[in-house]
C-alpha atoms as a PDB file:
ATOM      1  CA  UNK A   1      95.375 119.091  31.544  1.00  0.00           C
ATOM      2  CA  UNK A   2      93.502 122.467  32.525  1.00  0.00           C
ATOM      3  CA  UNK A   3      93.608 125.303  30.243  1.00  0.00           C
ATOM      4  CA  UNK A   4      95.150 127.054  33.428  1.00  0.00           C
ATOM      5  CA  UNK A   5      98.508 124.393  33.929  1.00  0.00           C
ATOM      6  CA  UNK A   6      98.929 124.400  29.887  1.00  0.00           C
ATOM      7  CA  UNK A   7      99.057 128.524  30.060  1.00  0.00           C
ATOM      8  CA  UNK A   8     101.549 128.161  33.360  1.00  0.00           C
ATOM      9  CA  UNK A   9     103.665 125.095  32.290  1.00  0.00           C
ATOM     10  CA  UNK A  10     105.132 127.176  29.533  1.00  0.00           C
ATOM     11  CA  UNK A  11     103.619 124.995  26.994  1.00  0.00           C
ATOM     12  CA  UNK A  12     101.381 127.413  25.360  1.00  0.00           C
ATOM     13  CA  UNK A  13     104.559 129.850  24.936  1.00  0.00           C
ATOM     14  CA  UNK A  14     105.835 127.303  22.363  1.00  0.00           C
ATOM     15  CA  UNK A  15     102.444 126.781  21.072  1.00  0.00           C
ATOM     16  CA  UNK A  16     102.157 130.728  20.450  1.00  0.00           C
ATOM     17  CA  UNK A  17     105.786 131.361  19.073  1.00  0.00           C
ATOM     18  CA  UNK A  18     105.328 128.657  16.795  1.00  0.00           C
ATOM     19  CA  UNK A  19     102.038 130.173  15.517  1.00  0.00           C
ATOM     20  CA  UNK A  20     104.263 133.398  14.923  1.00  0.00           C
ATOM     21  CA  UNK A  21     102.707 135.615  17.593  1.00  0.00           C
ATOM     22  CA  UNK A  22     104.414 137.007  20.401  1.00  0.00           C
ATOM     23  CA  UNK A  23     103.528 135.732  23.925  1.00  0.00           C
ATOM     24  CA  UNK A  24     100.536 137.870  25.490  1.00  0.00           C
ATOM     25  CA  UNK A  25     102.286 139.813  28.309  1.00  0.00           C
ATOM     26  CA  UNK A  26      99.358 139.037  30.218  1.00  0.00           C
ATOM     27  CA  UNK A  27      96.739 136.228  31.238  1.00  0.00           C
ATOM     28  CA  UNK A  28      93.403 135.676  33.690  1.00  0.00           C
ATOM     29  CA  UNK A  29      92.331 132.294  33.227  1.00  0.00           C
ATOM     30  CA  UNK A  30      89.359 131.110  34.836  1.00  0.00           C
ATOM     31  CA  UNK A  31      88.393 127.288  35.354  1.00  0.00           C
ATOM     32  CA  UNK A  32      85.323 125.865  37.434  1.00  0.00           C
ATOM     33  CA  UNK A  33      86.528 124.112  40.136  1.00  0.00           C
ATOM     34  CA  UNK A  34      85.286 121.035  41.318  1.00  0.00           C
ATOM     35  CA  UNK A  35      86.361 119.898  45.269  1.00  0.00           C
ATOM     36  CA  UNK A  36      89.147 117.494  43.463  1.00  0.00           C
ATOM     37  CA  UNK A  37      90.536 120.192  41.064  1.00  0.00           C
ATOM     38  CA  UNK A  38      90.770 122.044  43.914  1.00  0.00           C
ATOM     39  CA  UNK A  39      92.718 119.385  46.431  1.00  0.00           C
ATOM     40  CA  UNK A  40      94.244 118.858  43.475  1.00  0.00           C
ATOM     41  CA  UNK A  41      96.164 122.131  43.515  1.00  0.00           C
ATOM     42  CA  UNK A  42      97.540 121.823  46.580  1.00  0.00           C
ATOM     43  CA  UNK A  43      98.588 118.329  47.217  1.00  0.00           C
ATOM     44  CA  UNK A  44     100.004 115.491  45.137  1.00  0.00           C
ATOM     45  CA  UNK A  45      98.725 112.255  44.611  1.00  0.00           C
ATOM     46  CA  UNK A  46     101.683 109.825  44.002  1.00  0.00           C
ATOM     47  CA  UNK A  47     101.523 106.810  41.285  1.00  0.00           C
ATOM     48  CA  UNK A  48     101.548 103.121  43.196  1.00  0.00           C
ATOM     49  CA  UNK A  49     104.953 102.330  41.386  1.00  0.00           C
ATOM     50  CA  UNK A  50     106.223 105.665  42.712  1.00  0.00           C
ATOM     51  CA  UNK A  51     109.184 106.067  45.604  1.00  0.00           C
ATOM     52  CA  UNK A  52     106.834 108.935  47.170  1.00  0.00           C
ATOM     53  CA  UNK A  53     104.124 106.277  47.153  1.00  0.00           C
ATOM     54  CA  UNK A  54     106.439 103.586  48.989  1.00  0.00           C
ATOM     55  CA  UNK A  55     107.420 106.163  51.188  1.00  0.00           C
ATOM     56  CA  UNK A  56     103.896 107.212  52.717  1.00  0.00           C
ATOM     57  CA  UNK A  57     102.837 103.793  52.455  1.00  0.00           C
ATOM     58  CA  UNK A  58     105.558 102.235  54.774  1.00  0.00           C
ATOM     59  CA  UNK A  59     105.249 105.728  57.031  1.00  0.00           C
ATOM     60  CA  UNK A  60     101.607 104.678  57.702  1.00  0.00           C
ATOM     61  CA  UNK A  61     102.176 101.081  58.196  1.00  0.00           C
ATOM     62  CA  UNK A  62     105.177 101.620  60.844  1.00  0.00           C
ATOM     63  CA  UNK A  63     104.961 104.987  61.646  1.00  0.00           C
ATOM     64  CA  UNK A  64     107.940 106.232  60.263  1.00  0.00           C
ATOM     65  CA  UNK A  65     110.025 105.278  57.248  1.00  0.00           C
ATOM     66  CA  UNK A  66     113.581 105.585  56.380  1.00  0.00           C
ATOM     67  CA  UNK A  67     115.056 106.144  52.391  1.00  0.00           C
ATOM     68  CA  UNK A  68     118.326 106.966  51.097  1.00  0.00           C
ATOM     69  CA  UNK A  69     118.483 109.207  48.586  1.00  0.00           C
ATOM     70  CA  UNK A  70     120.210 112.654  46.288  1.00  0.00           C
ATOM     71  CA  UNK A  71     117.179 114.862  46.573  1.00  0.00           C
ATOM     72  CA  UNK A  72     114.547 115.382  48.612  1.00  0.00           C
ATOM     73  CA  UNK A  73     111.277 113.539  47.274  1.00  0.00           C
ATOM     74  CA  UNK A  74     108.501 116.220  49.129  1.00  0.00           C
ATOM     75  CA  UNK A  75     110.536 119.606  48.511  1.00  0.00           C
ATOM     76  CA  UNK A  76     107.722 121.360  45.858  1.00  0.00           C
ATOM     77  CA  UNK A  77     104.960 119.985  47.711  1.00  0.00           C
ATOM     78  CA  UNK A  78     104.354 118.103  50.987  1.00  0.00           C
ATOM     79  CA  UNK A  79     100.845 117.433  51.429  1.00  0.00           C
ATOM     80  CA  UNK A  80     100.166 114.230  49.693  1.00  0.00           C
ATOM     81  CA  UNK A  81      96.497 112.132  48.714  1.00  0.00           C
ATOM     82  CA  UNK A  82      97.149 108.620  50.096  1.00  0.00           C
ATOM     83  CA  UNK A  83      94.181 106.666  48.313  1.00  0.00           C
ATOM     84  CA  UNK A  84      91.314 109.448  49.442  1.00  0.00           C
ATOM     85  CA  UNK A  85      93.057 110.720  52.741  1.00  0.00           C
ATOM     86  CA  UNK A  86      95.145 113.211  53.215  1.00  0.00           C
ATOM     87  CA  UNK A  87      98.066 113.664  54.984  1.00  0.00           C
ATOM     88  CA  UNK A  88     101.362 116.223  56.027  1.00  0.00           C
ATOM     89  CA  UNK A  89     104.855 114.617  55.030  1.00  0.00           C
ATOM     90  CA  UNK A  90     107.402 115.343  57.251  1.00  0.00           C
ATOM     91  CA  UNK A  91     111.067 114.713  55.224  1.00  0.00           C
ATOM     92  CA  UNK A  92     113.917 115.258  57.561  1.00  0.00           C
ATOM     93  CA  UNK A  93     117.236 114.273  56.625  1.00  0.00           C
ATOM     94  CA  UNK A  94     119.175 112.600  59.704  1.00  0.00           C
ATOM     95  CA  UNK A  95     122.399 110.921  58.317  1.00  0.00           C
ATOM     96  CA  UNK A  96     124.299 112.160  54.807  1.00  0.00           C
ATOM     97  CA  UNK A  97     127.731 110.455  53.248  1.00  0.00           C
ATOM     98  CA  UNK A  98     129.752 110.516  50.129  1.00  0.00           C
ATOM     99  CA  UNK A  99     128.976 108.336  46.957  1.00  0.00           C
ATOM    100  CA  UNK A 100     130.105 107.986  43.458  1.00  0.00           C
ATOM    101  CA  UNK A 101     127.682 108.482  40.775  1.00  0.00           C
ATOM    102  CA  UNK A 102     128.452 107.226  36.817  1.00  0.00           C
ATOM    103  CA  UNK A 103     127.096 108.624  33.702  1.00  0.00           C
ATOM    104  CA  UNK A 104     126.943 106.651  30.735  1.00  0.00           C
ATOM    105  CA  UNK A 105     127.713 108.772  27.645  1.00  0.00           C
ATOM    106  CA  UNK A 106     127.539 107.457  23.711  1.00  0.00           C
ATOM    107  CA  UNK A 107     129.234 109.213  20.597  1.00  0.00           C
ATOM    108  CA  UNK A 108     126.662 108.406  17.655  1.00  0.00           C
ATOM    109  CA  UNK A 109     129.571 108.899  14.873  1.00  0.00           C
ATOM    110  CA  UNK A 110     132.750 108.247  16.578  1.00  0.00           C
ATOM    111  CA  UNK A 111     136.080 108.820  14.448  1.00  0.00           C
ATOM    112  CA  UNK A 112     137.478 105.575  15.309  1.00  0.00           C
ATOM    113  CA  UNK A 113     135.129 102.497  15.699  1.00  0.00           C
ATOM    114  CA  UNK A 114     137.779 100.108  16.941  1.00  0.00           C
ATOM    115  CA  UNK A 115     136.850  98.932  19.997  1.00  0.00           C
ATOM    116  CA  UNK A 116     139.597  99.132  23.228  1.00  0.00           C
ATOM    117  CA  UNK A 117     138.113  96.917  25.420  1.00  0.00           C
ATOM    118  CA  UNK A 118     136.074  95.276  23.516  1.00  0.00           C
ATOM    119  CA  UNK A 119     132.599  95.559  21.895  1.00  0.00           C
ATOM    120  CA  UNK A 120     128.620  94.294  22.482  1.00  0.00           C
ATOM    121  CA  UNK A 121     125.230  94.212  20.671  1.00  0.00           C
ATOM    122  CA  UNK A 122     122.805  96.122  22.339  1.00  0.00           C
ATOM    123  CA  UNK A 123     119.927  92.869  21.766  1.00  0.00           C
ATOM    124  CA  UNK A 124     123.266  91.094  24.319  1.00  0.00           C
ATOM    125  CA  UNK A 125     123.329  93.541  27.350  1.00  0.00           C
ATOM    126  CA  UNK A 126     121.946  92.917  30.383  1.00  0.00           C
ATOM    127  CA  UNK A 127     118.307  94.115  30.835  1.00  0.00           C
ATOM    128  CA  UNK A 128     119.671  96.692  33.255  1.00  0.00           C
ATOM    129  CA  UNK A 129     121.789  98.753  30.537  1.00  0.00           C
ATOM    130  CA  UNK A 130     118.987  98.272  27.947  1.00  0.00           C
ATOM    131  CA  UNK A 131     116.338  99.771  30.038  1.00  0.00           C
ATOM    132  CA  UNK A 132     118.496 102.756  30.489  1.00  0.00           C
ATOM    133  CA  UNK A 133     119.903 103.160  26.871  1.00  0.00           C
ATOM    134  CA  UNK A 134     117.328 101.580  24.290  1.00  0.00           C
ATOM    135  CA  UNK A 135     115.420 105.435  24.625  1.00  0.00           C
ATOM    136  CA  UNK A 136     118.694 107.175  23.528  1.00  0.00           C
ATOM    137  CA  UNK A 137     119.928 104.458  21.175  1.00  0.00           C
ATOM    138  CA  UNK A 138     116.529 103.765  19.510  1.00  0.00           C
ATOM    139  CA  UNK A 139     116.211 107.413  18.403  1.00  0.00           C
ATOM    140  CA  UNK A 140     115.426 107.764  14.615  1.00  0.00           C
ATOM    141  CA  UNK A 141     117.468 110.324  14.154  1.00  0.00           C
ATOM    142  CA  UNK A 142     119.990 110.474  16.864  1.00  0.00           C
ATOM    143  CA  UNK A 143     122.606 114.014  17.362  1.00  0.00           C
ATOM    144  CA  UNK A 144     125.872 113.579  15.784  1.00  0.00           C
ATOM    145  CA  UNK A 145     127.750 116.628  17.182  1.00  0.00           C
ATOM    146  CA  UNK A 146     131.674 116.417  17.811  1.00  0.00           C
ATOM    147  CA  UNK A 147     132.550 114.002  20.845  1.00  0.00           C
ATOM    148  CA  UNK A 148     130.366 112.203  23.052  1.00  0.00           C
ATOM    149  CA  UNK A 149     126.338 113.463  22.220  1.00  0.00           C
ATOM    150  CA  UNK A 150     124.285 112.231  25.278  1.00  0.00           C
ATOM    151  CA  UNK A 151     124.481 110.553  28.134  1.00  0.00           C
ATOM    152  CA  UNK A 152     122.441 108.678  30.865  1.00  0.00           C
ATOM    153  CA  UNK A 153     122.769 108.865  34.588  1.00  0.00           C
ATOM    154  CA  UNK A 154     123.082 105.383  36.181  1.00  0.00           C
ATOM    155  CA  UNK A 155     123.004 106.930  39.685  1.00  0.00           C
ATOM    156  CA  UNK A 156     125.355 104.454  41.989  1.00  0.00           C
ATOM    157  CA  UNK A 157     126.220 100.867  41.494  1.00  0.00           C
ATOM    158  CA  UNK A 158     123.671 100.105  44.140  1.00  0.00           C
ATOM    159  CA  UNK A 159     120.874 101.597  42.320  1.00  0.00           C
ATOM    160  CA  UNK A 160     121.539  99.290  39.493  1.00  0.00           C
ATOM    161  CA  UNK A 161     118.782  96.732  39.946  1.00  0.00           C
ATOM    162  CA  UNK A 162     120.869  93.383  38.050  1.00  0.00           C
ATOM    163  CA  UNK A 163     124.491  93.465  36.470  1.00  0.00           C
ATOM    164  CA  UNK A 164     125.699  95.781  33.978  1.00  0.00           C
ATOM    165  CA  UNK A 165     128.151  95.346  31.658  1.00  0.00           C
ATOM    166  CA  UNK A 166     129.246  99.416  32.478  1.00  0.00           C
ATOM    167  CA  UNK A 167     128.710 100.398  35.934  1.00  0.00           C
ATOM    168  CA  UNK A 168     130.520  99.787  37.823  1.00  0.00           C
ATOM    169  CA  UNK A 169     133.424  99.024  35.114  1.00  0.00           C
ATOM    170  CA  UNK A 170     133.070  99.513  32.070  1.00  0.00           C
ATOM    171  CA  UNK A 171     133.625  96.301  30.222  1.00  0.00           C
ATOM    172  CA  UNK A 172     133.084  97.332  26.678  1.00  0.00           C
ATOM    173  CA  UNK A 173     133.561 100.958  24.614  1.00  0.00           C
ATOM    174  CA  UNK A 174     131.642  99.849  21.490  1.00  0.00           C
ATOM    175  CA  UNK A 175     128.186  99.208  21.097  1.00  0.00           C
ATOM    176  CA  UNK A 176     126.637  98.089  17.946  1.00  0.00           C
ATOM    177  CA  UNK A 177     122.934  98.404  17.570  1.00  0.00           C
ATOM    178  CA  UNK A 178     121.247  97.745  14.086  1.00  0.00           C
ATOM    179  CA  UNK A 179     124.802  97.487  12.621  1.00  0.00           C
ATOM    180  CA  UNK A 180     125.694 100.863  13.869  1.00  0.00           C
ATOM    181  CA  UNK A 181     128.910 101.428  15.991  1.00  0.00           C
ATOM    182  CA  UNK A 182     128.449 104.090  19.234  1.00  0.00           C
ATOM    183  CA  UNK A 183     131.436 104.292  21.140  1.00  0.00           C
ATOM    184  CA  UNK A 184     130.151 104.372  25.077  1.00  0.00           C
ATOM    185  CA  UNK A 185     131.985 106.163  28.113  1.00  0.00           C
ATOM    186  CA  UNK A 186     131.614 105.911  31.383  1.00  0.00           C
ATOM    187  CA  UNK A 187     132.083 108.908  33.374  1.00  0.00           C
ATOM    188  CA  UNK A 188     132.074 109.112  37.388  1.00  0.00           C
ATOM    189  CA  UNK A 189     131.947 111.512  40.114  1.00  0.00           C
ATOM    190  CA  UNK A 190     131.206 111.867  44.059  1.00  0.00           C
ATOM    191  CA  UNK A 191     127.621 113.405  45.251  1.00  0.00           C
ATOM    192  CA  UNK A 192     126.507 113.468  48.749  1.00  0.00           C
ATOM    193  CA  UNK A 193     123.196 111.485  49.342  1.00  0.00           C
ATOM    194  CA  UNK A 194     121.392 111.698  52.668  1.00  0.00           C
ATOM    195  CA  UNK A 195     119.120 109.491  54.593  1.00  0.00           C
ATOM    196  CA  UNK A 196     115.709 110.618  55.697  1.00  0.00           C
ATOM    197  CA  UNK A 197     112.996 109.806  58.312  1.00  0.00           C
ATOM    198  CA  UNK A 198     109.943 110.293  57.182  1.00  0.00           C
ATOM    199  CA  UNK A 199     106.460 110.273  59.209  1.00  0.00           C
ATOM    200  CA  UNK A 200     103.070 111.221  57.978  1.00  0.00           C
ATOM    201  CA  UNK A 201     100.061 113.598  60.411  1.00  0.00           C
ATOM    202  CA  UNK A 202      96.352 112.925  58.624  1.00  0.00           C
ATOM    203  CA  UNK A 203      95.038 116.457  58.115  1.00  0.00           C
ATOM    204  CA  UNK A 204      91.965 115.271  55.904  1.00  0.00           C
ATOM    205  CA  UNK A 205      89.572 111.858  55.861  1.00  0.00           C
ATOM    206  CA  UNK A 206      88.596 112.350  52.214  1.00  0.00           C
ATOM    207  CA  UNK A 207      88.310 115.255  49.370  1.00  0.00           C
ATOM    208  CA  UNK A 208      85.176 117.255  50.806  1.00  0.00           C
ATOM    209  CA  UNK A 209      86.609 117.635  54.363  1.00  0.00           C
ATOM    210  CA  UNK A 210      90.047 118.518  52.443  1.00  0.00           C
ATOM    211  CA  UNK A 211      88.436 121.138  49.815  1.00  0.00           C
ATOM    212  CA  UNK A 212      86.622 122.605  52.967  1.00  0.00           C
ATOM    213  CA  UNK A 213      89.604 123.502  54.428  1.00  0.00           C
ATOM    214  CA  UNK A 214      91.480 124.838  51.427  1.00  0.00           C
ATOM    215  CA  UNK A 215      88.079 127.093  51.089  1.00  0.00           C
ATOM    216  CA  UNK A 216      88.735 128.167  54.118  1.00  0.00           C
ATOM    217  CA  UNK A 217      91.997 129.557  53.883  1.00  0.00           C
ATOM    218  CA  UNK A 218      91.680 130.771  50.014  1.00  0.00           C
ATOM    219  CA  UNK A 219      88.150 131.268  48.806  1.00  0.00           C
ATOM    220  CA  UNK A 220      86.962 134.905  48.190  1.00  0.00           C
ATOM    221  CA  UNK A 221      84.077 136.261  46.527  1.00  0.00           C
ATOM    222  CA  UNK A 222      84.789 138.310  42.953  1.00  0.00           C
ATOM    223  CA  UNK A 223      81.763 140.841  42.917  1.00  0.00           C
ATOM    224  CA  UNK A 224      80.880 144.125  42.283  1.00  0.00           C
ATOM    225  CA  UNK A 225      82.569 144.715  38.934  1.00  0.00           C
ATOM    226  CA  UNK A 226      81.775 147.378  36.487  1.00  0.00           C
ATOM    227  CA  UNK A 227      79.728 146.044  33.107  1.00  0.00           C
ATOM    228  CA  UNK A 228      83.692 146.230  31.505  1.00  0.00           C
ATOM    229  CA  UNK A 229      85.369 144.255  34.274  1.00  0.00           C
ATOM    230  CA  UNK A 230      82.653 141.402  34.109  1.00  0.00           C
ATOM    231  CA  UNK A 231      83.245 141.347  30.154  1.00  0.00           C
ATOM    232  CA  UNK A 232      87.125 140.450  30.851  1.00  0.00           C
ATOM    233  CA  UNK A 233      85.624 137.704  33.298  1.00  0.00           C
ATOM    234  CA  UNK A 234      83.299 136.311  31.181  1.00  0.00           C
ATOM    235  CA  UNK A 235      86.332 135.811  28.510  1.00  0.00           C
ATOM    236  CA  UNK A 236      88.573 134.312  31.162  1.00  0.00           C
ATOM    237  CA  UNK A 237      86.266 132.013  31.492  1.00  0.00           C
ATOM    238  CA  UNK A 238      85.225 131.240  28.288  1.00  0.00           C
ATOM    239  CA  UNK A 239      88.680 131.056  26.741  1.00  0.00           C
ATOM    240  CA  UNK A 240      91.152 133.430  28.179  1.00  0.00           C
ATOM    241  CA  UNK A 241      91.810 137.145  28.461  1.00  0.00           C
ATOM    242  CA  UNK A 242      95.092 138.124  27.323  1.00  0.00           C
ATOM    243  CA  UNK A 243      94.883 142.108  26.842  1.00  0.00           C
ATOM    244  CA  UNK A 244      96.561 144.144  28.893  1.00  0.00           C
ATOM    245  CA  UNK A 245      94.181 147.441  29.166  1.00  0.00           C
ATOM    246  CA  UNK A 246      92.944 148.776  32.233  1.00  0.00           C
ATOM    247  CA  UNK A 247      89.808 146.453  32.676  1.00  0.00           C
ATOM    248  CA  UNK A 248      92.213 143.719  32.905  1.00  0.00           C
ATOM    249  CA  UNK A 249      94.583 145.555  35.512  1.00  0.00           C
ATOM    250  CA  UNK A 250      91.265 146.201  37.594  1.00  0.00           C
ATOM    251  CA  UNK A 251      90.492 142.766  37.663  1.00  0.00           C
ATOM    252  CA  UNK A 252      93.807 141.726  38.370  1.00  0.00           C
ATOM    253  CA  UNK A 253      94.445 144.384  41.645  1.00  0.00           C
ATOM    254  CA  UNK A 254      90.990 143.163  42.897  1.00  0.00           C
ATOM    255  CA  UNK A 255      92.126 139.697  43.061  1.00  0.00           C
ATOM    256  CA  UNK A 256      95.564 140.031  44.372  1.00  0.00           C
ATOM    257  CA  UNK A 257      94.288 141.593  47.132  1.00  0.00           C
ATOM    258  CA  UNK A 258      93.475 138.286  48.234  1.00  0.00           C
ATOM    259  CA  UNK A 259      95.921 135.701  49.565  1.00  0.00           C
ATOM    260  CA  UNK A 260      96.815 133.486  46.812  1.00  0.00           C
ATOM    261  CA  UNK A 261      97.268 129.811  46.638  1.00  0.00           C
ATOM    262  CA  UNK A 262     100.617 129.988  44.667  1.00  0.00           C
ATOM    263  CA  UNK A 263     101.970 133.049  44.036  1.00  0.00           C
ATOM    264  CA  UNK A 264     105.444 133.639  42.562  1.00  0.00           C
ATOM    265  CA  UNK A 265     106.980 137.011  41.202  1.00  0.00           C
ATOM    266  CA  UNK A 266     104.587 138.146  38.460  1.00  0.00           C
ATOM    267  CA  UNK A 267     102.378 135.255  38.249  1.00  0.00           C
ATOM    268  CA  UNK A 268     100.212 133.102  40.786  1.00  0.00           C
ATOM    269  CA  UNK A 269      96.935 130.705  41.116  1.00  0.00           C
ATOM    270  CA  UNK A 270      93.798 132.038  43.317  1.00  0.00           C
ATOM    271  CA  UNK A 271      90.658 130.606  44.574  1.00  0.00           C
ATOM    272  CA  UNK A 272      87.330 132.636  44.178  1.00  0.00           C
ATOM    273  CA  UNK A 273      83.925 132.572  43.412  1.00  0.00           C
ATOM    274  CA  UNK A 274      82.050 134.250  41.019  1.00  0.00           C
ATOM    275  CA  UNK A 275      78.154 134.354  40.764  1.00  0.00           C
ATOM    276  CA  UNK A 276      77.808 130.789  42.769  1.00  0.00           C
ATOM    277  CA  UNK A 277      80.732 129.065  40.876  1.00  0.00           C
ATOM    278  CA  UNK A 278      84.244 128.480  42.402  1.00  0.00           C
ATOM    279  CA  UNK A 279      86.956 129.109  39.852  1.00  0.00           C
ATOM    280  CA  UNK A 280      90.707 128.589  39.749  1.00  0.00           C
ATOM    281  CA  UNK A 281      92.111 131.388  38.867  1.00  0.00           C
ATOM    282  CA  UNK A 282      95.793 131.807  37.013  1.00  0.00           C
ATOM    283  CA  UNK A 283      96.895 135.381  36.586  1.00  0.00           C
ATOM    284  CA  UNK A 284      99.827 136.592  35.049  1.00  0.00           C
ATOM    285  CA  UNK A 285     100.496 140.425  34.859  1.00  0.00           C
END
C-alpha cells in the first residue's frame, strides 16, 4: 500500500496513538506516480471471483447485464479496469421487492447448555454453515459478554449456495465445537433488494491512453516556491510533512487552488508535477 492510502485509511492514526503521540493535525504526502498508480486512483480493478467482475464481464459479452442485489456494487466508484481497458458502469436499478434476511448469532458461554431443538458438531454441518461460522467459532479467544456475542449475516435463503441446517429454519440451538457448547440463534428481518441493469461505454483502450486523460483533467505544475516551501516538499516526499506552520499552509493554498481528484471536507488527493516528476498528492489540513 502507498504511504499516501496508509496516512488516509486511518491506519496510521492507530499506528500513532499506539506509539503514544497525538495524531499530526496535518499531512502533505507526496508519492511518484507512475501511469498505473495514477489509473489506479480513479478506477477499480475488480478480482475474477468478484460479483463486480461477473457483472462487467456479462455487460460486455451481451451488452447489458441484470443482478439482484441489497446495495449497489459501483456506488464509491464507477469507472472500472476490465483486463487493461477501461470502461464507464452504468448501475440503474429497474425493479425492487421485499425479502427476508437471517442473521445467525452464537452465545460463547450460554447459562444453560441444554439444547431445545436439538444439538450438532460443527466438523457435521453442512459446508454452507461452516464456511460462514468456522471464522467466528475458530477464534482463540472468542467474547463472552452477557447474551448472544456475534453474529453472521446469511443474507436470504437463496443466497445460501447448498443446505443449511439454520437458514431457513433453524434445526438445532447448540453447537459443540472442540467440546465447547455455543448456543446459536437465528434472527430474521425484511430488507428491500432491487434489480439492476447494468451496461458498460469503453472510455480507455489501455493505461497510457487512460492516464492521459486523467492528466488532462488533474495535472498541474507545483513551481515557484520560496527556498522554505520547497524544504516542506522535499519532506513530503521523502517521508511526510506533518507540521502545521505557515510553510506548510502555503503549500497547501497553492495546491488547492487546483481541482482535486478526491476532495472531501478537510482532506483530499491531487495530481501535480514537480521538477519533471508527477506526484500524488494527499493533503490534510
Amino acid at each position: 500500500m502507498q504511504r499516501r492510502q496508509f496516512l488516509a485509511s486511518g491506519t496510521a492514526l492507530l499506528s500513532v496513538a499506539l506509539a503514544g503521540c497525538a495524531h499530526p493535525s496535518v499531512v502533505l504526502d507526496m508519492d511518484e506516480a507512475t501511469a498505473d498508480d495514477i489509473t489506479a486512483e480513479v478506477s477499480m480493478k475488480p478480482q475474477p471471483d468478484s460479483e463486480e467482475y461477473t457483472v462487467v464481464s456479462s455487460a460486455l459479452e451481451n451488452g447489458s447485464a441484470t443482478r439482484s442485489g441489497r446495495r449497489e456494487l459501483f456506488d464509491r466508484e464507477d469507472t472500472v479496469r476490465y483486463e487493461d481497458t477501461f470502461y464507464e458502469v452504468s448501475e440503474t436499478p429497474i425493479d425492487s421487492a421485499e425479502v427476508t434476511v437471517y442473521e445467525v448469532r452464537i452465545d460463547f458461554d450460554p447459562a444453560d447448555s441444554t439444547p431445545e431443538r436439538g444439538e450438532i458438531e460443527f466438523g457435521d454441518l453442512p459446508e454452507a454453515d461452516r464456511q460462514r461460522l468456522d471464522r467466528i467459532v475458530s477464534r482463540e479467544t472468542p467474547p463472552e459478554t452477557d447474551g448472544y456475542d456475534l453474529g453472521v449475516g446469511y443474507g436470504t435463503a437463496e443466497d445460501i449456495e447448498g443446505e443449511s441446517v439454520f437458514v431457513p429454519e433453524q434445526q438445532y440451538d447448540i453447537l459443540v465445537y472442540e467440546d465447547d457448547r455455543y448456543r446459536v440463534a437465528v434472527d430474521s428481518r425484511t430488507a428491500t433488494e432491487d434489480e439492476y441493469r447494468y451496461e458498460v461505454t469503453e472510455i480507455a483502450p489501455g493505461v497510457e491512453p487512460f492516464a492521459d486523460r486523467v492528466r488532462e483533467q488533474y495535472l498541474f505544475t507545483l513551481s515557484g516556491l520560496s527556498e522554505e516551501e520547497r524544504a516542506v516538499v522535499e519532506e513530503a516526499i521523502e517521508d511526510a510533512y506533518f507540521e502545521d506552520d505557515e510553510e506548510f499552509q502555503s503549500v497547501s493554498d497553492r495546491i488547492r487552488e487546483h481541482e482535486g481528484i478526491r476532495e472531501d471536507g478537510f482532506y483530499g488527493t491531487w495530481l501535480l508535477e514537480y521538477e519533471s516528476s508527477e506526484y500524488l498528492t494527499y493533503v490534510e489540513w
